[in-house]
C-alpha atoms as a PDB file:
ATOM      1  CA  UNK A   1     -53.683 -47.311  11.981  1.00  0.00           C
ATOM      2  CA  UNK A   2     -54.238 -43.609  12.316  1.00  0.00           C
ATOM      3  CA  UNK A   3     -53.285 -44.160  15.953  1.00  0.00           C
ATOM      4  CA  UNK A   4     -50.215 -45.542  15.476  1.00  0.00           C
ATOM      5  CA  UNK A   5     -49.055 -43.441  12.979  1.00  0.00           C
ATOM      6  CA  UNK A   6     -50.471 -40.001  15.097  1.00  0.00           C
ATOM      7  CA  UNK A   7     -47.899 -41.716  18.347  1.00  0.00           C
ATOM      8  CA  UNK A   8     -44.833 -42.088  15.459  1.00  0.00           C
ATOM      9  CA  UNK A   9     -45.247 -38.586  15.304  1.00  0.00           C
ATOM     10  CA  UNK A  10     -45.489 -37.815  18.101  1.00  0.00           C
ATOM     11  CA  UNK A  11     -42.496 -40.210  19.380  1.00  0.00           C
ATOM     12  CA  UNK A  12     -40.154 -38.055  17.067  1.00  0.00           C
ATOM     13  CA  UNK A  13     -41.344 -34.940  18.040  1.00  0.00           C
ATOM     14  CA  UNK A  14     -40.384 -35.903  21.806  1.00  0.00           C
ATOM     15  CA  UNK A  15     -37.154 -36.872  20.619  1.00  0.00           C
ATOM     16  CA  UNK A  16     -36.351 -33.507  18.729  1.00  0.00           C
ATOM     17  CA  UNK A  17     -37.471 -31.736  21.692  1.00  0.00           C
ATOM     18  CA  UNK A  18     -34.701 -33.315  24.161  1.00  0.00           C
ATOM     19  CA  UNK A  19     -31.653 -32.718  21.344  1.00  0.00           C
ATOM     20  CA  UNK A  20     -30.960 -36.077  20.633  1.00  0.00           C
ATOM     21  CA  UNK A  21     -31.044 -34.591  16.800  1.00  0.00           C
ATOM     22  CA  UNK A  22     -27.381 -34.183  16.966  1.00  0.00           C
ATOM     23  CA  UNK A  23     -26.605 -37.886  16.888  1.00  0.00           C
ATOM     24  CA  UNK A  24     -28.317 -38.287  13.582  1.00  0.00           C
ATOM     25  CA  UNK A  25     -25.744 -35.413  11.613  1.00  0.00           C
ATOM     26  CA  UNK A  26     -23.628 -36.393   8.609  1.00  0.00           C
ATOM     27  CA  UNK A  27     -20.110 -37.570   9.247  1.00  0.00           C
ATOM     28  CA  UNK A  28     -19.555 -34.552   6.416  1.00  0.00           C
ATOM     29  CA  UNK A  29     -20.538 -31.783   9.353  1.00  0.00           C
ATOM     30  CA  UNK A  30     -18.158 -33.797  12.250  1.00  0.00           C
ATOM     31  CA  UNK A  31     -15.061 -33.780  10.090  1.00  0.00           C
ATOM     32  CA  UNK A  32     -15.838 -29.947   8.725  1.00  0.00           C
ATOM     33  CA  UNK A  33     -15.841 -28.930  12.904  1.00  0.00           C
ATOM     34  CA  UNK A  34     -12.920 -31.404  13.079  1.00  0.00           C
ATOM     35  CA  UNK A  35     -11.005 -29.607  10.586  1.00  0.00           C
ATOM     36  CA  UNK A  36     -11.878 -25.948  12.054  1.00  0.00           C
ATOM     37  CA  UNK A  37     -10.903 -26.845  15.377  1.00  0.00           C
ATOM     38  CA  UNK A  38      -7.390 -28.071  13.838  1.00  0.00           C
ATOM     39  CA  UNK A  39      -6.522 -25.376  12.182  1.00  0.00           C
ATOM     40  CA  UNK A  40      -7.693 -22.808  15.241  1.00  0.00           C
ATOM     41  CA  UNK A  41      -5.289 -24.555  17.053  1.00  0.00           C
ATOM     42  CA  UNK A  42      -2.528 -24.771  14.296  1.00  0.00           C
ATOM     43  CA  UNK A  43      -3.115 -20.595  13.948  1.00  0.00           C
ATOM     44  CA  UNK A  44      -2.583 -20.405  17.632  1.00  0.00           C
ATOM     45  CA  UNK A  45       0.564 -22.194  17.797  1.00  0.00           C
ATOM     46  CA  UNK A  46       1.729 -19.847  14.404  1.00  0.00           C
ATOM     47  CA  UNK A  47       1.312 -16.847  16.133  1.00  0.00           C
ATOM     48  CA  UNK A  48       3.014 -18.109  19.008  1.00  0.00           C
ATOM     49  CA  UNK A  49       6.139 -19.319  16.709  1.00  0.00           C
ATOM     50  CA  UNK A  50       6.249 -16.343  15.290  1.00  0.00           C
ATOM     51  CA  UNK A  51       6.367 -14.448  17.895  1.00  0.00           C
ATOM     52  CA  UNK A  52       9.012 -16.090  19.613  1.00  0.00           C
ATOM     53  CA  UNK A  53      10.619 -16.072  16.094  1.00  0.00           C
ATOM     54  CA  UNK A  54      10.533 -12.527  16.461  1.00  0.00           C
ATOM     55  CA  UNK A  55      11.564 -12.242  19.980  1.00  0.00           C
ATOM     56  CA  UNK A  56      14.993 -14.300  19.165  1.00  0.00           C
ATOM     57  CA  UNK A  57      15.733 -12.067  16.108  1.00  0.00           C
ATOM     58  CA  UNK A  58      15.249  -9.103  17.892  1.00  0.00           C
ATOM     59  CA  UNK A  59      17.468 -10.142  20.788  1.00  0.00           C
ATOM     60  CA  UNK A  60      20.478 -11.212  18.034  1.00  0.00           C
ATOM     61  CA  UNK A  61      20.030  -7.940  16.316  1.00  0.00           C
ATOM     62  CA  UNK A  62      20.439  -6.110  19.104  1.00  0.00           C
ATOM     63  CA  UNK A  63      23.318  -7.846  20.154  1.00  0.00           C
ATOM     64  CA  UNK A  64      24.936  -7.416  16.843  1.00  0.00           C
ATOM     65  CA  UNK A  65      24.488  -3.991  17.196  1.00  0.00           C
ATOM     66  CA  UNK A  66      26.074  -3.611  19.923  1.00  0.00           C
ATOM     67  CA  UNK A  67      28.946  -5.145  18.928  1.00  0.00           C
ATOM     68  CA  UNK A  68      29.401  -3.231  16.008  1.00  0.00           C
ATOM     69  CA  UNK A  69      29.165  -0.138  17.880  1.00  0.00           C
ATOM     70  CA  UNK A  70      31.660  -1.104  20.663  1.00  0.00           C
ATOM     71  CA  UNK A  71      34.360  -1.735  18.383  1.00  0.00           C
ATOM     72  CA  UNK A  72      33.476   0.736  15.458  1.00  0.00           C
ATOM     73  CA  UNK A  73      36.435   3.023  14.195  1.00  0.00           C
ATOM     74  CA  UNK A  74      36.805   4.700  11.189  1.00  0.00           C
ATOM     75  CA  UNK A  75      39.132   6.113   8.608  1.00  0.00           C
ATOM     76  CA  UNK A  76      39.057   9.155   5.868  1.00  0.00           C
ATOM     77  CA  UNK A  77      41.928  10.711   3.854  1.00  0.00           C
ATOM     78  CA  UNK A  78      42.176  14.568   2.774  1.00  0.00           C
ATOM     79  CA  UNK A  79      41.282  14.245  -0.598  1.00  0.00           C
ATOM     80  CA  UNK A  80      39.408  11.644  -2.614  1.00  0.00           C
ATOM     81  CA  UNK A  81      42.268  11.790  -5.503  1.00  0.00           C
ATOM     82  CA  UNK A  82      46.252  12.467  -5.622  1.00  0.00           C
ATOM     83  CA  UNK A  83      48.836  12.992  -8.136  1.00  0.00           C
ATOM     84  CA  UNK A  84      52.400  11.829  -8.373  1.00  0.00           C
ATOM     85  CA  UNK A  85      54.095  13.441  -5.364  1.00  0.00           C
ATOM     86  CA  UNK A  86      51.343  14.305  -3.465  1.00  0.00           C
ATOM     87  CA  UNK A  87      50.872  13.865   0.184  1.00  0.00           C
ATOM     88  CA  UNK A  88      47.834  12.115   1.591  1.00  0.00           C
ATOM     89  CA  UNK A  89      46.826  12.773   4.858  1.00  0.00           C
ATOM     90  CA  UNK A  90      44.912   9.737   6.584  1.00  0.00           C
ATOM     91  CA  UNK A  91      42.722  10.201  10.215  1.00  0.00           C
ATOM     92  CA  UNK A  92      40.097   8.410  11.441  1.00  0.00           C
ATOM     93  CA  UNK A  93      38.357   7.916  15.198  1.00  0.00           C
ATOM     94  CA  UNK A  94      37.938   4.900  16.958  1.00  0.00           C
ATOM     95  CA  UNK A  95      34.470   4.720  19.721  1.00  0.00           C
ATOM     96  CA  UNK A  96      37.670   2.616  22.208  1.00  0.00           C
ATOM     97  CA  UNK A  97      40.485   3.377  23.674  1.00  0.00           C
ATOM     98  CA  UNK A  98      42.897   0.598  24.717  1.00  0.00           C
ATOM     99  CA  UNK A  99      46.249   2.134  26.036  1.00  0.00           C
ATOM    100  CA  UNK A 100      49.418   1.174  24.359  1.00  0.00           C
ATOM    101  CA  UNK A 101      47.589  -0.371  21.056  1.00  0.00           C
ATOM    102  CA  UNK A 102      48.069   1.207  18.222  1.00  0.00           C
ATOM    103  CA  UNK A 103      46.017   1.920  14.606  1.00  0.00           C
ATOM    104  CA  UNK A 104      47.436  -0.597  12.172  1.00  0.00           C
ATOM    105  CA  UNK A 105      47.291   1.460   8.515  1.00  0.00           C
ATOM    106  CA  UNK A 106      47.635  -0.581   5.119  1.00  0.00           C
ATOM    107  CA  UNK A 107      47.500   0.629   2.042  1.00  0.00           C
ATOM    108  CA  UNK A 108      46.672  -1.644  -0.981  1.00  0.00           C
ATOM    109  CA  UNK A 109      47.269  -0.584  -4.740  1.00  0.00           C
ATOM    110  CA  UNK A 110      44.984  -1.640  -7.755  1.00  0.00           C
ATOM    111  CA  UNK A 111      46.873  -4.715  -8.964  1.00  0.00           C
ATOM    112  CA  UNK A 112      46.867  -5.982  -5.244  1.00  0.00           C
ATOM    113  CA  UNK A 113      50.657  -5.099  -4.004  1.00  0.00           C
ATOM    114  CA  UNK A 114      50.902  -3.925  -0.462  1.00  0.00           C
ATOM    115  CA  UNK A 115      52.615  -0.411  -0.649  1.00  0.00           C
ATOM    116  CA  UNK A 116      52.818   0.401   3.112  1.00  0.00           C
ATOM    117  CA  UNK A 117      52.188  -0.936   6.213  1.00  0.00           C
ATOM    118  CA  UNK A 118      52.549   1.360   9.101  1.00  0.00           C
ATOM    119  CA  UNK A 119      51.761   1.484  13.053  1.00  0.00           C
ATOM    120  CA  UNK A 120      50.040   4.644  14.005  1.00  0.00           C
ATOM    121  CA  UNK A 121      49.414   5.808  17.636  1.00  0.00           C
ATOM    122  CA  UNK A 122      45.582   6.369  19.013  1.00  0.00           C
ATOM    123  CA  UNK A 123      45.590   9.885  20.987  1.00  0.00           C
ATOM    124  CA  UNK A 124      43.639  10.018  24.154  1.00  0.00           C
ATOM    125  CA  UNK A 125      40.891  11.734  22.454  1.00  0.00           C
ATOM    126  CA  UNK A 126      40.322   8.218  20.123  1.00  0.00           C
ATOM    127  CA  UNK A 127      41.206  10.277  17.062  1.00  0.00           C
ATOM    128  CA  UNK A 128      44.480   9.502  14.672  1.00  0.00           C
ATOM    129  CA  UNK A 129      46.378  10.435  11.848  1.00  0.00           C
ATOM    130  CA  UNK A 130      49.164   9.651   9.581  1.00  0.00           C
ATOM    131  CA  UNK A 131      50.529  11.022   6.573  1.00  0.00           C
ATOM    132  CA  UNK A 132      52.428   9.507   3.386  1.00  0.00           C
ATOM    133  CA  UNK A 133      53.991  10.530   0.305  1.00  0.00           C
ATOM    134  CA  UNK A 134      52.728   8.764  -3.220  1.00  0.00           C
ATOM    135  CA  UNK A 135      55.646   7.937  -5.121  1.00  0.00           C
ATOM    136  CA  UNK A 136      58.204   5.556  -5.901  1.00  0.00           C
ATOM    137  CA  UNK A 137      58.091   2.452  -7.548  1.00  0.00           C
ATOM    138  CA  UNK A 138      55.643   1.121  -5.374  1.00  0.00           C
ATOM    139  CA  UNK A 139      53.138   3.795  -6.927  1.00  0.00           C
ATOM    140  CA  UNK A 140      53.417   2.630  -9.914  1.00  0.00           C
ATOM    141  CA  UNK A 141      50.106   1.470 -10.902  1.00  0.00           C
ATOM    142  CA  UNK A 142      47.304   4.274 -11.337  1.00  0.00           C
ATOM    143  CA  UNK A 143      43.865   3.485 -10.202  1.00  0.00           C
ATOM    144  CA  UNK A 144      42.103   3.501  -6.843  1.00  0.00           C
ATOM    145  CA  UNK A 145      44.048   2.168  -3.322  1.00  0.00           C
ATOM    146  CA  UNK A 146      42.848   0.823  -0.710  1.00  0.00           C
ATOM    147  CA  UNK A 147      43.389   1.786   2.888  1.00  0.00           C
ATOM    148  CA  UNK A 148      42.692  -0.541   5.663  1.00  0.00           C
ATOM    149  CA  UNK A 149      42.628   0.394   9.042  1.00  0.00           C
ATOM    150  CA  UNK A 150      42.272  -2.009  11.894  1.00  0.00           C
ATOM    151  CA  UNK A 151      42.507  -1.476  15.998  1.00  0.00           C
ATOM    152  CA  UNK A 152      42.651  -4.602  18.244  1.00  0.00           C
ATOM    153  CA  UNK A 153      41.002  -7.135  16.933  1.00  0.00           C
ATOM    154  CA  UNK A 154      39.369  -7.582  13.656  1.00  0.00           C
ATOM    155  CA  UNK A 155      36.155  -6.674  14.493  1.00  0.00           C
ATOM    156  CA  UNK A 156      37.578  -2.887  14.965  1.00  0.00           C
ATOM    157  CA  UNK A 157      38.319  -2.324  11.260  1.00  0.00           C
ATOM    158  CA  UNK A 158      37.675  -0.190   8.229  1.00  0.00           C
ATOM    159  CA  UNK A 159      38.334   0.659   4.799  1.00  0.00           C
ATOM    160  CA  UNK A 160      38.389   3.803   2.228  1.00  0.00           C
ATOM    161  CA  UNK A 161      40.017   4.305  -1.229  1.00  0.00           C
ATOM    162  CA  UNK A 162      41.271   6.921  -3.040  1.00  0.00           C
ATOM    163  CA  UNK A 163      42.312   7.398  -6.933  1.00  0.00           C
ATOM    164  CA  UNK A 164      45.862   8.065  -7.562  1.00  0.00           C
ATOM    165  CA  UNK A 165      47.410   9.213 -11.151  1.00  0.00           C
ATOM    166  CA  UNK A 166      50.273   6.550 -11.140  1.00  0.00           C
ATOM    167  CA  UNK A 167      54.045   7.610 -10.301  1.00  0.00           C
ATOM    168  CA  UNK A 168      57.197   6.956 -13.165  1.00  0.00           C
ATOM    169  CA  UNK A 169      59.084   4.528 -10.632  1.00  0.00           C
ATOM    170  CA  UNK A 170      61.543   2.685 -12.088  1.00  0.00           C
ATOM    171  CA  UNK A 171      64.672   4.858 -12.015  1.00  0.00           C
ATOM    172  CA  UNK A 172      64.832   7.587 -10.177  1.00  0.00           C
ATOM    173  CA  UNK A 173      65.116  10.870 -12.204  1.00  0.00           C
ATOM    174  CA  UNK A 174      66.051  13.036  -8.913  1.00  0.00           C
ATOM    175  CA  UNK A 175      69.744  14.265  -8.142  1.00  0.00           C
ATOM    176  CA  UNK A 176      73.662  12.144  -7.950  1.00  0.00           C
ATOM    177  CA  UNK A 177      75.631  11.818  -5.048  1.00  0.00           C
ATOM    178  CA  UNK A 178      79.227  11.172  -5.350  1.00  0.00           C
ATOM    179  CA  UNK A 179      80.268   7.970  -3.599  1.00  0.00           C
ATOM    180  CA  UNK A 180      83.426   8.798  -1.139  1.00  0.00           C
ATOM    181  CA  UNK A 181      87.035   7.674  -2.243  1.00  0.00           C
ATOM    182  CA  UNK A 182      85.579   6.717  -5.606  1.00  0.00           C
ATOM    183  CA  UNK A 183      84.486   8.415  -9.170  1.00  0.00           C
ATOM    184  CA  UNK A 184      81.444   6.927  -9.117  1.00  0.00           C
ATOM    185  CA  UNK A 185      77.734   8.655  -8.511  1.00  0.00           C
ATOM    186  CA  UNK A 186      74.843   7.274  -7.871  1.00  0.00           C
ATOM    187  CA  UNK A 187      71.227   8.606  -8.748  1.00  0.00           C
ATOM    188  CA  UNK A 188      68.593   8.471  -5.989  1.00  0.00           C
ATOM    189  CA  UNK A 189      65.226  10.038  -4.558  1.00  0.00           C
ATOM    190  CA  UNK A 190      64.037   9.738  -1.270  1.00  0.00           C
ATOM    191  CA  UNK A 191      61.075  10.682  -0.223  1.00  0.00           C
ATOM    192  CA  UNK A 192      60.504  11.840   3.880  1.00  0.00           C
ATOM    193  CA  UNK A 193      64.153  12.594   4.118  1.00  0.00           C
ATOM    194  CA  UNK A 194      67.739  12.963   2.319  1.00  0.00           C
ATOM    195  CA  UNK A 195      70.478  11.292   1.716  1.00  0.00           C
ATOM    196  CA  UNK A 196      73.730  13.139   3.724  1.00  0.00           C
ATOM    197  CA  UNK A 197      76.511  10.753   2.343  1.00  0.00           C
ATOM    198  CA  UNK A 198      77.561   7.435   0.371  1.00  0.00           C
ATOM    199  CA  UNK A 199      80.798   5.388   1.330  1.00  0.00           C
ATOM    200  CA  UNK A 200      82.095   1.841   0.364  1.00  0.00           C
ATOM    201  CA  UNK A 201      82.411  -0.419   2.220  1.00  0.00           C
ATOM    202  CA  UNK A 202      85.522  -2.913   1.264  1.00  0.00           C
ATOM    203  CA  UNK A 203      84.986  -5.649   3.936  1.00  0.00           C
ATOM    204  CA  UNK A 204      81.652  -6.352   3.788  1.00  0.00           C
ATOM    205  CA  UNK A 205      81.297  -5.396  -0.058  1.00  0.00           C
ATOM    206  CA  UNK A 206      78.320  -3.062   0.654  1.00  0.00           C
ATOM    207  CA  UNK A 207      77.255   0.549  -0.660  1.00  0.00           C
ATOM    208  CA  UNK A 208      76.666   2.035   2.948  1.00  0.00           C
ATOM    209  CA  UNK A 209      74.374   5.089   2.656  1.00  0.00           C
ATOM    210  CA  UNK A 210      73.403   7.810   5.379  1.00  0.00           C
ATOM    211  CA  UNK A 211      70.178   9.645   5.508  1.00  0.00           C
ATOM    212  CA  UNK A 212      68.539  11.912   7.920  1.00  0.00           C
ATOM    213  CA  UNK A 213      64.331  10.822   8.317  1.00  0.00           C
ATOM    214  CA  UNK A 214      61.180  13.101   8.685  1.00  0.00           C
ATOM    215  CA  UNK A 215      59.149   9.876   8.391  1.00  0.00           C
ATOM    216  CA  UNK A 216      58.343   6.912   6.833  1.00  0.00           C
ATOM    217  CA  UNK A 217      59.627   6.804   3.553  1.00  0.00           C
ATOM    218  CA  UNK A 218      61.415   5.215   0.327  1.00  0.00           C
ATOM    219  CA  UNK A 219      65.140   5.282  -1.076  1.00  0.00           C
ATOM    220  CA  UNK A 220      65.154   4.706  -4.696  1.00  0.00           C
ATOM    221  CA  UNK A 221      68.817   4.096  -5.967  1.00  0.00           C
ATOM    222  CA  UNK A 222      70.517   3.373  -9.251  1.00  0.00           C
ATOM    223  CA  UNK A 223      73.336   1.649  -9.005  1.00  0.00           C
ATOM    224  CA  UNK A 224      76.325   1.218 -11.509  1.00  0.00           C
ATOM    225  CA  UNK A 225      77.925  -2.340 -11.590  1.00  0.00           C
ATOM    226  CA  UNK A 226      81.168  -1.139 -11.760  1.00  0.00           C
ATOM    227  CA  UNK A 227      80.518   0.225  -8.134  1.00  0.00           C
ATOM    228  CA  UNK A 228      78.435  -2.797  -6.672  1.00  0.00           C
ATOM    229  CA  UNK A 229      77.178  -5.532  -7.817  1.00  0.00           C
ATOM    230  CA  UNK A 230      75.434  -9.157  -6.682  1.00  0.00           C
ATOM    231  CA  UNK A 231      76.131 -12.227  -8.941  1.00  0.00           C
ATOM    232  CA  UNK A 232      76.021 -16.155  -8.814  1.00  0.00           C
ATOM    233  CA  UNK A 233      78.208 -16.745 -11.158  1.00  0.00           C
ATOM    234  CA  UNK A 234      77.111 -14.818 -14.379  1.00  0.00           C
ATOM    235  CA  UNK A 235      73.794 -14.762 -13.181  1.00  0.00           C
ATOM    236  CA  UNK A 236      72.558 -11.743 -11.131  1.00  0.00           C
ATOM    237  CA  UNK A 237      72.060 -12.555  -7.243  1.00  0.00           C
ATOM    238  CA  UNK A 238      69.922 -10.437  -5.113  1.00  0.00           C
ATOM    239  CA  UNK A 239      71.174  -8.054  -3.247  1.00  0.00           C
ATOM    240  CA  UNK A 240      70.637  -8.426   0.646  1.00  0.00           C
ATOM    241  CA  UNK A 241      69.809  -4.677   2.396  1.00  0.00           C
ATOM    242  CA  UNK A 242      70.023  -3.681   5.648  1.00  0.00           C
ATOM    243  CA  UNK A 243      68.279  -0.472   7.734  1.00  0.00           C
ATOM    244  CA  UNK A 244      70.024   0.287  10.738  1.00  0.00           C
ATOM    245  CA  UNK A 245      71.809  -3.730  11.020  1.00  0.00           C
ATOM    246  CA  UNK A 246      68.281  -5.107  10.669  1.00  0.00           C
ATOM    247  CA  UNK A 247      67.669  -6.836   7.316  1.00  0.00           C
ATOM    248  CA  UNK A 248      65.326  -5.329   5.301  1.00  0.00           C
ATOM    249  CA  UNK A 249      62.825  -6.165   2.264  1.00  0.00           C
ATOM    250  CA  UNK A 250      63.675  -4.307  -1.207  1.00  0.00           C
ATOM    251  CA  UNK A 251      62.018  -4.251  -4.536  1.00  0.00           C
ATOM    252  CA  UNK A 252      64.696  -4.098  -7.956  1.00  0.00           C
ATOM    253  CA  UNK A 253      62.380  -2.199 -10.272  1.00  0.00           C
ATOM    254  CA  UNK A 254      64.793  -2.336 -13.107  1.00  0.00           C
ATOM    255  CA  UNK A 255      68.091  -3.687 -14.530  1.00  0.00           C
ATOM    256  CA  UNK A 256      70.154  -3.232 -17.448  1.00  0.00           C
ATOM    257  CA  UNK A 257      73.615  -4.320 -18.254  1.00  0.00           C
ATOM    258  CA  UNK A 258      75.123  -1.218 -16.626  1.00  0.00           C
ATOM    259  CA  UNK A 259      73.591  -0.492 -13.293  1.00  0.00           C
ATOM    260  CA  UNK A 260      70.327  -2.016 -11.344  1.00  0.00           C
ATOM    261  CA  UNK A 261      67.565   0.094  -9.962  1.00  0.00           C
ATOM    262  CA  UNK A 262      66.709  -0.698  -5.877  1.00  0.00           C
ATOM    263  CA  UNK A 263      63.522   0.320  -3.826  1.00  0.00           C
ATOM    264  CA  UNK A 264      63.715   0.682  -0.428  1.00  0.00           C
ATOM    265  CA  UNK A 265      61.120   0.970   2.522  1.00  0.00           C
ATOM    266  CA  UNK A 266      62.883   2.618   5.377  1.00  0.00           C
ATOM    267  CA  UNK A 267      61.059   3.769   8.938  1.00  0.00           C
ATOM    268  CA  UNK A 268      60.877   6.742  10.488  1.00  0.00           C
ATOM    269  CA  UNK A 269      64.604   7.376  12.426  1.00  0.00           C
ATOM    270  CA  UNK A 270      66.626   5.204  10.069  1.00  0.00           C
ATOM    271  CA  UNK A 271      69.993   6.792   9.747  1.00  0.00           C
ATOM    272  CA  UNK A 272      71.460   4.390   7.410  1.00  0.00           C
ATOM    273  CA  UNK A 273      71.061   2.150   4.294  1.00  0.00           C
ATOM    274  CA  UNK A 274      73.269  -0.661   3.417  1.00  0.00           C
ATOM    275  CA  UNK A 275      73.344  -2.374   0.480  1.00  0.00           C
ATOM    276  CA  UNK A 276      75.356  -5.423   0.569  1.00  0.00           C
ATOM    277  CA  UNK A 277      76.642  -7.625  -2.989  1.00  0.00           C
ATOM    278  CA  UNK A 278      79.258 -10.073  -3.705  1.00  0.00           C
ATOM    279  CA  UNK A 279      81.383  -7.094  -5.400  1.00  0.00           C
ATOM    280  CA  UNK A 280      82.101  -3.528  -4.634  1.00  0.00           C
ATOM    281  CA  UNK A 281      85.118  -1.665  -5.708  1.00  0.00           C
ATOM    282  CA  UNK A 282      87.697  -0.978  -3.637  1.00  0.00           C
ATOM    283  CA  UNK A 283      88.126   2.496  -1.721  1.00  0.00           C
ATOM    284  CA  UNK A 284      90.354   4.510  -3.944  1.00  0.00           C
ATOM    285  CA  UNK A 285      89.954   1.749  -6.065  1.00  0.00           C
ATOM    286  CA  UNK A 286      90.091   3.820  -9.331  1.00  0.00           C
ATOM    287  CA  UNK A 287      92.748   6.203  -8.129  1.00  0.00           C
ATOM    288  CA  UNK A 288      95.363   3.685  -6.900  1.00  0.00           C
ATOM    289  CA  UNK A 289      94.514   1.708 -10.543  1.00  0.00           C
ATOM    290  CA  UNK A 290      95.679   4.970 -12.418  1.00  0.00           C
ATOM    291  CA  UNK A 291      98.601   5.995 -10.136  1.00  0.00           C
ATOM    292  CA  UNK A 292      99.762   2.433 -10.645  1.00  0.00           C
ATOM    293  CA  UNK A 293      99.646   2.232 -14.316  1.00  0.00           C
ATOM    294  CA  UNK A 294     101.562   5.873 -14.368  1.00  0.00           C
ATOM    295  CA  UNK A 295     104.215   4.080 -12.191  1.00  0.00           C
ATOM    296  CA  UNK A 296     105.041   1.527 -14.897  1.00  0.00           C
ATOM    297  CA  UNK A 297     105.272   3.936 -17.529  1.00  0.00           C
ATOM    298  CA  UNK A 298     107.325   6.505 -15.776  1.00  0.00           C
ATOM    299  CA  UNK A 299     109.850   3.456 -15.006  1.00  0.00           C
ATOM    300  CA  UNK A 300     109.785   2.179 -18.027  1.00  0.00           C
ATOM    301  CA  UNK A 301     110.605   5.235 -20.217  1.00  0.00           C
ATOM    302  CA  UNK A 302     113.297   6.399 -17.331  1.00  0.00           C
ATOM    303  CA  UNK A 303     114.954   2.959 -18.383  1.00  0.00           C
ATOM    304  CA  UNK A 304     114.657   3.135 -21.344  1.00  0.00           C
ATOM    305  CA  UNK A 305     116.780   7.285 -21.689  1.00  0.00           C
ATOM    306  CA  UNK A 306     119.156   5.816 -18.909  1.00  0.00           C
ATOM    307  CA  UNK A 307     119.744   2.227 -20.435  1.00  0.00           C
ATOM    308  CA  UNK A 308     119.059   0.806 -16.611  1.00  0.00           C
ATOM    309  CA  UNK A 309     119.899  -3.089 -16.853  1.00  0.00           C
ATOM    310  CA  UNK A 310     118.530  -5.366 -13.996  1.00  0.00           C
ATOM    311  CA  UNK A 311     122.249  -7.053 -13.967  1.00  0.00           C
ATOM    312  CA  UNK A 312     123.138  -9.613 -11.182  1.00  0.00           C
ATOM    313  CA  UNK A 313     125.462  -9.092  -8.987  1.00  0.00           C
ATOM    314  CA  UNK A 314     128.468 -11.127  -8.119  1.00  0.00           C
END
């Protein structure tokens, strides 16, 4: 008995000795190195994720980047804050020059009206500059504009504001001009320029007005309705404008029952302004109306000293 239990012993020490242990370990201890070896692997194929990860975000910054910088420009003004009347002066640089395309300047007020849109040449040195007067009845509103810029494309473009202190508009409060061959005046301001004369037109039922430019600007004009006027029926029409033959747009900032109140955009080199209705008086309208009615009454007392009959003869 002692035998056999002494070679038992020494059976299992034999089989310890050549590692066959190993066979006899818990299920418990195969999954746990199961489980490590999975999730070495899993952390090797993070790290190389995220590294590529990394390597394809790089790459799109940079080419963002890029692209940003190729087509950056930018835009400043002279002040941060105007009053009515004041001129702003706009420049800005641009990192591209493209020959014969120019800086596209637009100026938004508070409430979301476009007051000016204007083309503006690049200079060989990718620098440019503009300059505009704030008033009128576009300038109404007081708060902070908006100037966009843009050159190309829409991937060159910019933006600034500025604070501006409102203008009057409405009327214009500035000096008359008498209209030729009639007794009528009519109030204006002008703004990057001046008016030089005001005629009627009696064919084509137009105020035609003459000006002499410095820029871009605005003619603000009140006009009676006993010297022009646009109607559809008793109804007010709209007048129709035109700068230079071209037809124009217009804004009517105000109207009464005597005279309506027109605001108009004009580029630089204009030299003339029509305004075109479905009345206008005639030229010497008024004075041929008065010489007429003195006519009448200097026949009619003559006949009536002298006795002068209207007999028929026979």
């Amino acid at each position: 008995m002692n035998k056999r239990l002494g070679g038992f012993v020494l059976f299992a020490i034999m089989i310890s000795a050549v590692g066959i242990g190993p066979a006899f370990a818990s299920p418990y201890a195969v999954q746990q190195n199961q489980v490590m070896a999975n999730s070495t692997a899993t952390s090797g194929n993070t790290t190389t994720t995220s590294s590529a990860n990394t390597m394809t975000s790089s790459s799109s910054t940079n080419t963002m980047m890029s692209s940003s910088s190729s087509g950056a420009i930018t835009v400043t003004t002279d002040k941060t804050s105007y009053n009515d009347g004041d001129k702003i002066a706009i420049s800005g640089s641009t990192q591209d020059y493209i020959t014969d395309t120019p800086i596209t300047v637009i100026i938004i007020s508070p409430i979301g009206n476009l007051v000016k849109v204007d083309q503006v040449n690049l200079g060989s040195d990718k620098t440019f500059s503009t300059s505009i007067t704030a008033t009128g009845a576009l300038w109404q509103a007081a708060g902070a504009y908006t100037i966009k810029v843009q050159f190309g494309g829409p991937d060159r473009t910019a933006q600034t504001t500025f604070q501006f202190a409102g203008s009057a508009g409405g009327g214009p409060s500035g000096p008359t001009m008498k209209v030729d061959g009639t007794d009528f005046s009519v109030t204006y301001s002008i703004t990057n320029g001046k008016v030089i004369g005001m005629k009627i037109d009696t064919n084509s039922k137009s105020l035609v007005v003459s000006i002499q430019t410095t820029g871009d600007g605005v003619l603000t004009m009140t006009l009676p309705r006993g010297l022009i006027d646009a109607k559809n029926g008793n109804t007010d029409a709209p007048f129709v404008v035109m700068n230079d033959g071209q037809e124009s747009t217009f804004d009517q900032t105000s109207t009464t029952t005597t005279d309506r109140t027109l605001s108009i955009p004009f580029t630089s080199g204009t030299s003339q302004i029509e305004v075109v209705g479905t009345f206008a008086i005639p030229e010497f309208g008024t004075v041929a109306a008065a010489v007429l009615v003195i006519a009448i009454v200097s026949i009619i007392a003559i006949s009536s000293k002298t006795e002068l009959r209207f007999i028929p003869k026979y």
